[in-house]
C-alpha atoms as a PDB file:
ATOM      1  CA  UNK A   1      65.582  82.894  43.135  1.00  0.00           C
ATOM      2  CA  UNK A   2      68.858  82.562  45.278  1.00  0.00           C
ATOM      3  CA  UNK A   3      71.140  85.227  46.049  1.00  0.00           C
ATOM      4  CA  UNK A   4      73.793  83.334  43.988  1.00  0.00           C
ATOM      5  CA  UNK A   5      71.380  83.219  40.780  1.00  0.00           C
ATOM      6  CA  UNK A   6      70.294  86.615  41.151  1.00  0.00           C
ATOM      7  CA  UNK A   7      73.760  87.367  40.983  1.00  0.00           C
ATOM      8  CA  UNK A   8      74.757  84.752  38.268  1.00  0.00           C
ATOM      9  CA  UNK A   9      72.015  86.463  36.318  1.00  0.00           C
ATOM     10  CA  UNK A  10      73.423  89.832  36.951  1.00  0.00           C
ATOM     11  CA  UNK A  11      76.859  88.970  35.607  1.00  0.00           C
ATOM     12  CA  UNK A  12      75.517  87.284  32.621  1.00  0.00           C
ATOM     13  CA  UNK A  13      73.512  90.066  31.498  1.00  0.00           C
ATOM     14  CA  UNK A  14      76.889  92.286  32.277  1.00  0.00           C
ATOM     15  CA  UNK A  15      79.126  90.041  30.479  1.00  0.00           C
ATOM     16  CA  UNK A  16      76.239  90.199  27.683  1.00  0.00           C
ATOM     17  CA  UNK A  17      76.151  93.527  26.644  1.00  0.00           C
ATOM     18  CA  UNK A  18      77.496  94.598  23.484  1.00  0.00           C
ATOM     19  CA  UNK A  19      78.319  98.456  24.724  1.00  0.00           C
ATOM     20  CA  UNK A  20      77.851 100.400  28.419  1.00  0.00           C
ATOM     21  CA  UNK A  21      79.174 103.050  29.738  1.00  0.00           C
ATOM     22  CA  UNK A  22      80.995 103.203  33.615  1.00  0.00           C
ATOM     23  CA  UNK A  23      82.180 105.925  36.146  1.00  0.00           C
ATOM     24  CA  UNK A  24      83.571 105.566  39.066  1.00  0.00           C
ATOM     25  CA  UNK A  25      87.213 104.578  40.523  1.00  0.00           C
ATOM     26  CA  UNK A  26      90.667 102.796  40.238  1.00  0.00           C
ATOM     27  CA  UNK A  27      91.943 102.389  43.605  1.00  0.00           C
ATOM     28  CA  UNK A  28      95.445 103.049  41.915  1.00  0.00           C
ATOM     29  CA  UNK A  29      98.354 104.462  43.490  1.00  0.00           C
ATOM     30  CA  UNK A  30      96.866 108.284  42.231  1.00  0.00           C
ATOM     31  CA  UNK A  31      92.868 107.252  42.767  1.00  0.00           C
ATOM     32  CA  UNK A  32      91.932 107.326  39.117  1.00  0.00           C
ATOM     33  CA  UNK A  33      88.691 108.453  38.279  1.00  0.00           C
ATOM     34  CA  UNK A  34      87.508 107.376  35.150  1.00  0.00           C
ATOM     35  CA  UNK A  35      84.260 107.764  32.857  1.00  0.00           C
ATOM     36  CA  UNK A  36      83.478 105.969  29.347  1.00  0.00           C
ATOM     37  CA  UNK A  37      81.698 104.552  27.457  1.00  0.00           C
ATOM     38  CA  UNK A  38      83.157 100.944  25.511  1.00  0.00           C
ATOM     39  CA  UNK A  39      81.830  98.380  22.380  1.00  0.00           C
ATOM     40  CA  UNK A  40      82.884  95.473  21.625  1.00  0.00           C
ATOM     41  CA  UNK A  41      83.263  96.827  18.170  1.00  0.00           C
ATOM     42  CA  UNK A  42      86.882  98.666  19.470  1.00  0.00           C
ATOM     43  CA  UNK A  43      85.254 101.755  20.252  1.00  0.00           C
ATOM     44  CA  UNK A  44      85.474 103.515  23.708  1.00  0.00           C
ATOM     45  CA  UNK A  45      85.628 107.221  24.240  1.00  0.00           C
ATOM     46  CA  UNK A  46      85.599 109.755  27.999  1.00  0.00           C
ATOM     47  CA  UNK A  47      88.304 110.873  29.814  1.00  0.00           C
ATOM     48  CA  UNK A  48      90.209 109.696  33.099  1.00  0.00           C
ATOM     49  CA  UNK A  49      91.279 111.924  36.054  1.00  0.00           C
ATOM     50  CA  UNK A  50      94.478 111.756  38.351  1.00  0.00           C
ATOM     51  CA  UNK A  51      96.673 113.927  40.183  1.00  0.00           C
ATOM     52  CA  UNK A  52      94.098 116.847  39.276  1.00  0.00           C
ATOM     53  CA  UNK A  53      94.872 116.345  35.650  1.00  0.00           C
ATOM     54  CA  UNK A  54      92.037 115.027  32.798  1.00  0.00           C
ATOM     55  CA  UNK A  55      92.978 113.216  30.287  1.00  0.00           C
ATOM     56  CA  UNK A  56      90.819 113.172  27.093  1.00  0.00           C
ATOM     57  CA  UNK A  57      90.481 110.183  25.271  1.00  0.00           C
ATOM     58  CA  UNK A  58      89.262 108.305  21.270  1.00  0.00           C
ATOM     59  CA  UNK A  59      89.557 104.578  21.189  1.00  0.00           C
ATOM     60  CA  UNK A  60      88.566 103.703  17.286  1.00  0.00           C
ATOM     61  CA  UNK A  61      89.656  99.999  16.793  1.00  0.00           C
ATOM     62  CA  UNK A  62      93.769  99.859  16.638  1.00  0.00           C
ATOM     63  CA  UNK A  63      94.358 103.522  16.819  1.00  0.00           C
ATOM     64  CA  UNK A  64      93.887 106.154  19.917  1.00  0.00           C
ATOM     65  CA  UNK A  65      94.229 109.384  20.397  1.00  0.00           C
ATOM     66  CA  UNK A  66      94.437 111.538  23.786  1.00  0.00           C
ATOM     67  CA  UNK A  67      94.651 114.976  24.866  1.00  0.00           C
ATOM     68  CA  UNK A  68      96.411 116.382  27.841  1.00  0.00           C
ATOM     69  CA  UNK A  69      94.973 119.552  29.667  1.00  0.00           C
ATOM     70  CA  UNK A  70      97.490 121.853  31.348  1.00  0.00           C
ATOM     71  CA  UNK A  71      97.780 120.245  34.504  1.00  0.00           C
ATOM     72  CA  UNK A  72      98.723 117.344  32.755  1.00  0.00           C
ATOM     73  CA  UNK A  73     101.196 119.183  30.703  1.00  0.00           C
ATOM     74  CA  UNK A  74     103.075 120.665  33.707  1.00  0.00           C
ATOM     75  CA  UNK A  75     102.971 117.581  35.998  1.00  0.00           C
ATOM     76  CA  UNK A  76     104.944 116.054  32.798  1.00  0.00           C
ATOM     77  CA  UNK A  77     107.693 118.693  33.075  1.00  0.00           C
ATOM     78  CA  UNK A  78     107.660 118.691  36.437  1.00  0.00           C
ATOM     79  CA  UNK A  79     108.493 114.814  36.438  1.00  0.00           C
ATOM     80  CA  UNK A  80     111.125 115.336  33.930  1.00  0.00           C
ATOM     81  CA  UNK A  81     112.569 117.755  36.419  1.00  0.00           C
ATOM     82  CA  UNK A  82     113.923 114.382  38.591  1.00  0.00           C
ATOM     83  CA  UNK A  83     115.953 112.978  35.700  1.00  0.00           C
ATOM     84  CA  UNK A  84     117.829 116.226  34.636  1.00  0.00           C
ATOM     85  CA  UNK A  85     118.106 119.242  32.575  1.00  0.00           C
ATOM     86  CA  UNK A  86     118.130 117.963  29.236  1.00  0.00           C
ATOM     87  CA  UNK A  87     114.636 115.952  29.866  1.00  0.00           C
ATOM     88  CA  UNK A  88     112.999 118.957  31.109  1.00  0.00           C
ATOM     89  CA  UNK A  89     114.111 120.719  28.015  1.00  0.00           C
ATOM     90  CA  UNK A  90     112.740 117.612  26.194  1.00  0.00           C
ATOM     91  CA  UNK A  91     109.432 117.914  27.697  1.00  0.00           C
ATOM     92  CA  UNK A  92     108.744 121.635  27.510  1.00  0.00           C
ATOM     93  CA  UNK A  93     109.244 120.798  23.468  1.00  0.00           C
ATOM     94  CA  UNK A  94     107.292 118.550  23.729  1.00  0.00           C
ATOM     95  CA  UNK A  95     104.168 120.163  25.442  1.00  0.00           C
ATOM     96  CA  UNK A  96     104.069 123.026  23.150  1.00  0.00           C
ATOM     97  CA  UNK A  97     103.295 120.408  20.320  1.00  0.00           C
ATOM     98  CA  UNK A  98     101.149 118.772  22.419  1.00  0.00           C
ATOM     99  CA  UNK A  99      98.832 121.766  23.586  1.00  0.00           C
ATOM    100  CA  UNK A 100      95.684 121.705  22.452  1.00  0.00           C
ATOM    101  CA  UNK A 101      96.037 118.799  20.312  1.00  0.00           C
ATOM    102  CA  UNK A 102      95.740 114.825  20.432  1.00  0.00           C
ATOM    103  CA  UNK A 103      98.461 112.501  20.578  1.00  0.00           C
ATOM    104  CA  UNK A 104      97.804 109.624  18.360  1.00  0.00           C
ATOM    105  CA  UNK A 105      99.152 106.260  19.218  1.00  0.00           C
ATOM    106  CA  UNK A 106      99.096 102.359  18.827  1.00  0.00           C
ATOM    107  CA  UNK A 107      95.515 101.338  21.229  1.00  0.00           C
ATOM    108  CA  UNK A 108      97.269  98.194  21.691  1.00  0.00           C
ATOM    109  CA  UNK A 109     100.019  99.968  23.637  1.00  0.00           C
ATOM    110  CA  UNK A 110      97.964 102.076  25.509  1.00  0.00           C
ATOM    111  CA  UNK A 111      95.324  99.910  26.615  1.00  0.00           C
ATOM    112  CA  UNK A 112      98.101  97.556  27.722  1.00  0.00           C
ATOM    113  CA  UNK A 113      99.709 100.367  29.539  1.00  0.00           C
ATOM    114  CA  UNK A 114      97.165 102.276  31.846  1.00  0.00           C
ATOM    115  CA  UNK A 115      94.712 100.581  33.791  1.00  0.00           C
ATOM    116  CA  UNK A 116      91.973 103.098  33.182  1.00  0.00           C
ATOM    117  CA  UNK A 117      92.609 102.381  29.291  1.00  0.00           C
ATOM    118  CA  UNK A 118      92.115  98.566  29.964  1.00  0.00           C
ATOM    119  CA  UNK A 119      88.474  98.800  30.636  1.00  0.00           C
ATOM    120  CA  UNK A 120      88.171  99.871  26.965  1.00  0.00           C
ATOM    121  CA  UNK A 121      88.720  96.319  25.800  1.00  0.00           C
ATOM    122  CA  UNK A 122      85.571  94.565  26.345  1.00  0.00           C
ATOM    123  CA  UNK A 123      87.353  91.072  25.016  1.00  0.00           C
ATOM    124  CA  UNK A 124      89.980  90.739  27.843  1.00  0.00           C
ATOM    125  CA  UNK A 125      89.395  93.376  30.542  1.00  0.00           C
ATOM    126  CA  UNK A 126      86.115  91.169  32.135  1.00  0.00           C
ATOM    127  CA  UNK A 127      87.740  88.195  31.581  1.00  0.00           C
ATOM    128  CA  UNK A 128      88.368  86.884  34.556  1.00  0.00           C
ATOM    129  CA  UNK A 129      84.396  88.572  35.861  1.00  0.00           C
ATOM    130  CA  UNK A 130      82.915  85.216  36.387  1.00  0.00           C
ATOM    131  CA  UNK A 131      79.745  84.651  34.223  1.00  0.00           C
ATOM    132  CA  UNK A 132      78.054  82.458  37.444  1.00  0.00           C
ATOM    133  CA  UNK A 133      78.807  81.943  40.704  1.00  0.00           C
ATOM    134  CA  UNK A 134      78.276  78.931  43.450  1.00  0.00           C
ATOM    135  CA  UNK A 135      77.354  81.006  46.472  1.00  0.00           C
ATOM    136  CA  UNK A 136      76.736  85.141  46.989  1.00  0.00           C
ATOM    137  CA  UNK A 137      76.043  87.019  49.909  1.00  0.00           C
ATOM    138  CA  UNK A 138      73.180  89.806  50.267  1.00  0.00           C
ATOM    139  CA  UNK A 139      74.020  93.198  51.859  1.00  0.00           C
ATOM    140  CA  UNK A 140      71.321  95.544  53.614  1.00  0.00           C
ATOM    141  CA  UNK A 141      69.413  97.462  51.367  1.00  0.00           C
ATOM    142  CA  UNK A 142      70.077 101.228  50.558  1.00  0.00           C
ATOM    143  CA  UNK A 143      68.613 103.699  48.369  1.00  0.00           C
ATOM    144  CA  UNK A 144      71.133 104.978  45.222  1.00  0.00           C
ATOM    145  CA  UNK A 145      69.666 107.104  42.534  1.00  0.00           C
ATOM    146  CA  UNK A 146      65.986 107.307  43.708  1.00  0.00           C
ATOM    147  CA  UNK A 147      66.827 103.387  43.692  1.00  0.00           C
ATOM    148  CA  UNK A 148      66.495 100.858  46.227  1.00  0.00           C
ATOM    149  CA  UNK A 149      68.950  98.223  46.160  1.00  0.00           C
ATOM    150  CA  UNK A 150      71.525  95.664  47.047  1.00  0.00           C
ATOM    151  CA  UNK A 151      74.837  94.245  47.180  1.00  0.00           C
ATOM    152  CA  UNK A 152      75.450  90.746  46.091  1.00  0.00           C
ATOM    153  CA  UNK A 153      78.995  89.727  46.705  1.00  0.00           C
ATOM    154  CA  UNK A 154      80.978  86.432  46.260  1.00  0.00           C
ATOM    155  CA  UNK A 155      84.121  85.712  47.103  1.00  0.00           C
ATOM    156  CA  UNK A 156      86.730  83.548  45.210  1.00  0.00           C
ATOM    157  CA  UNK A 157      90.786  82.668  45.882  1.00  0.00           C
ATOM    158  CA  UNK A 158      91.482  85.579  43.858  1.00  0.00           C
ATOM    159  CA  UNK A 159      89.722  88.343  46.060  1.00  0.00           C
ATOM    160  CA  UNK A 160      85.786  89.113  45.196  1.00  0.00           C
ATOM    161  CA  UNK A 161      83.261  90.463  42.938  1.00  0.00           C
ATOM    162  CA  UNK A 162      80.487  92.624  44.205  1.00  0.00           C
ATOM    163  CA  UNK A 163      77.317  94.007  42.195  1.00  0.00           C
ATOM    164  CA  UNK A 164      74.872  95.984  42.854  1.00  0.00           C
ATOM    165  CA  UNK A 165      71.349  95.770  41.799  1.00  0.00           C
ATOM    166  CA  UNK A 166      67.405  96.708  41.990  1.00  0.00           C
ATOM    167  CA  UNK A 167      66.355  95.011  45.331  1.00  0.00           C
ATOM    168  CA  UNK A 168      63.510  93.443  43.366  1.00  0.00           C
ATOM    169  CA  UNK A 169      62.540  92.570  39.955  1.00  0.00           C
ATOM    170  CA  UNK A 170      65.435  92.149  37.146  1.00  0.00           C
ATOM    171  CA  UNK A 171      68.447  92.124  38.713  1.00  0.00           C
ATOM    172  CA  UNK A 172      69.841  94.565  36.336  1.00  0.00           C
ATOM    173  CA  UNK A 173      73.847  95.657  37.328  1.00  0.00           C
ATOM    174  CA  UNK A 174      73.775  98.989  38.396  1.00  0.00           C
ATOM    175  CA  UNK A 175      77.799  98.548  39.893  1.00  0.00           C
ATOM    176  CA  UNK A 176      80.230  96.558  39.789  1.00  0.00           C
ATOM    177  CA  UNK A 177      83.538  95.830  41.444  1.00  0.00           C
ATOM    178  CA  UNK A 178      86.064  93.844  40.618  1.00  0.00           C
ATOM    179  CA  UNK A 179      90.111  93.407  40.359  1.00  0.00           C
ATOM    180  CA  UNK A 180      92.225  94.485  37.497  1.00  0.00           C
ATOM    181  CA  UNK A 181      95.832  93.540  36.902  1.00  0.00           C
ATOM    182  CA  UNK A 182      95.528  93.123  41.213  1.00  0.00           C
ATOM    183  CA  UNK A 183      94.232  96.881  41.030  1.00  0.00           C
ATOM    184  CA  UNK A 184      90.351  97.423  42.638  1.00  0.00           C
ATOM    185  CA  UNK A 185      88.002  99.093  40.077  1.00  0.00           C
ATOM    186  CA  UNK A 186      84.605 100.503  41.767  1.00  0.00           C
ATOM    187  CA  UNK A 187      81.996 101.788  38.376  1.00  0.00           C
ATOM    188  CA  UNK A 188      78.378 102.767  38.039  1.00  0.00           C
ATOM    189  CA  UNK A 189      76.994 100.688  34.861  1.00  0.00           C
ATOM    190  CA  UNK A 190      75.012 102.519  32.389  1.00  0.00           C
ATOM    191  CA  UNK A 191      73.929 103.616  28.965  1.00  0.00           C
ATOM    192  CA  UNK A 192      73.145  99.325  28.464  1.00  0.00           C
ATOM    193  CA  UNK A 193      73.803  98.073  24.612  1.00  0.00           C
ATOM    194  CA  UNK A 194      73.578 102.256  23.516  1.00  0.00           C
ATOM    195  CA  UNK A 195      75.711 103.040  20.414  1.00  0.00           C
ATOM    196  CA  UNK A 196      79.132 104.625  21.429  1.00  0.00           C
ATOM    197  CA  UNK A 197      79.691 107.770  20.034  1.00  0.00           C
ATOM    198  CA  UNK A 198      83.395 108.304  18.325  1.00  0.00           C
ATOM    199  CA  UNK A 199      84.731 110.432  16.104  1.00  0.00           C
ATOM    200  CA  UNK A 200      88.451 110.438  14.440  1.00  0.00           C
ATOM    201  CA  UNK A 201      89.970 113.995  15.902  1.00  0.00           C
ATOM    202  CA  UNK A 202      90.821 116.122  12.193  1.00  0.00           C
ATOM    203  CA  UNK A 203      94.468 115.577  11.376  1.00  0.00           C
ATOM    204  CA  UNK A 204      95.255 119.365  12.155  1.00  0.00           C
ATOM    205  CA  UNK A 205      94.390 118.397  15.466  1.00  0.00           C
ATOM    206  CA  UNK A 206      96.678 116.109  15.979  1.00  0.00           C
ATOM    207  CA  UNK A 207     100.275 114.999  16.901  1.00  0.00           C
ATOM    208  CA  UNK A 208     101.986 111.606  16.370  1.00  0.00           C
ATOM    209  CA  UNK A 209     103.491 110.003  19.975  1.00  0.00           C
ATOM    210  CA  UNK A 210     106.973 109.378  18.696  1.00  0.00           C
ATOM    211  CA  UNK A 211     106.799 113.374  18.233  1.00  0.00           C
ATOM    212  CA  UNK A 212     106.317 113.956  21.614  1.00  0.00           C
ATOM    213  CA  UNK A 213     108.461 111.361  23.630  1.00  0.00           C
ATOM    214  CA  UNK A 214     109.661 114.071  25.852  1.00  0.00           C
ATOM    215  CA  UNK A 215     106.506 113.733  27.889  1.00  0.00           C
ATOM    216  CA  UNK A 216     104.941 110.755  26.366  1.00  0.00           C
ATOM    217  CA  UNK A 217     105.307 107.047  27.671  1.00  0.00           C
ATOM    218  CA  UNK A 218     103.418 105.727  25.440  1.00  0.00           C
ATOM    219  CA  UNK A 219     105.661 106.489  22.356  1.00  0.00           C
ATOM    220  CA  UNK A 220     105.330 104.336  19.015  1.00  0.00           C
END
């Protein structure tokens, strides 16, 4: 088998899955660390990381809910500090119906909004992963996980795809990296066709977005 069909077969079988989970990176402009688990059913459910803040989140078909920790709370009222009084105001009110809760909002919006939140649509996030490729090229081996293995990567007018596998036998994706919305994302692949585990937060525990535009974007 060629290096470009052990990496053809590599994407297929990612582009096959019905459900995995990843962790790893956004190369954004605040390094986003990110680590969930996604169907193709609409369901995706972890938590991201930026700026020292972690953001909860429950993706359950058109509907998601997230939940800010303190940090996240703050650096939101510390933002609305640069447009003026009445916005920090705003936010402050808006944090202390947020605490300990989970905003619930349109998945649509979200997902469309932050790149993290992208990955959780399996129909149109991998879209433009190619499901073969012409030519790849091999990278030394190393050892990951108790794992040996290597790098396939192929390079395309739009910038590259790179994934890692088992130097020998199936060539099973272990990482991937790729471009979204021109923005690098670096992930660890597991948990392979595994159920994804959601559950609706209780309605006490939870706040509608247009009640907490004062720190929310992402507003209905």
């Amino acid at each position: 088998m060629s290096d470009a069909q052990r990496m053809t077969e590599a994407l297929t079988l990612f582009k096959g899955y019905r459900s995995f989970g990843l962790k790893g990176e956004i190369r954004d402009e605040v390094d986003t660390r990110i680590d969930l688990h996604v169907d193709r059913q609409g369901n995706c459910a972890g938590s991201y990381q930026n700026l020292g803040a972690t953001t909860e989140f429950v993706i359950i078909g058109d509907r998601a809910w997230w939940a800010y920790d303190e940090k996240g709370l703050n650096a939101s009222i510390e933002f609305a500090g640069y447009v003026g009084p009445e916005a920090v105001a705003a936010a402050k009110e808006a944090a202390a119906k947020a605490r300990g809760k989970y905003v619930e909002s349109s998945a649509a919006k979200l997902t469309e909004t932050v790149v993290a939140l992208s990955l959780c649509r399996m129909d149109r996030a991998y879209a433009d992963v190619p499901a073969s490729v012409p030519s790849a090229e091999l990278g030394s081996p190393r050892t990951e996980k108790g794992e040996r293995r290597v790098s396939l990567t192929h390079t395309h007018e739009n910038g590259e795809v790179v994934v890692q596998v088992p130097k020998a036998g199936t060539p099973t994706p272990r990482r991937i990296e790729f471009e979204i919305r021109d923005v690098p994302v670096l992930v660890d692949i597991d948990d392979y066709d595994a159920p994804v585990k959601v559950q609706r937060p209780d309605p006490s525990d939870v706040v509608q977005a247009k009640d907490v535009r004062g720190l929310d974007p992402f507003a209905d």
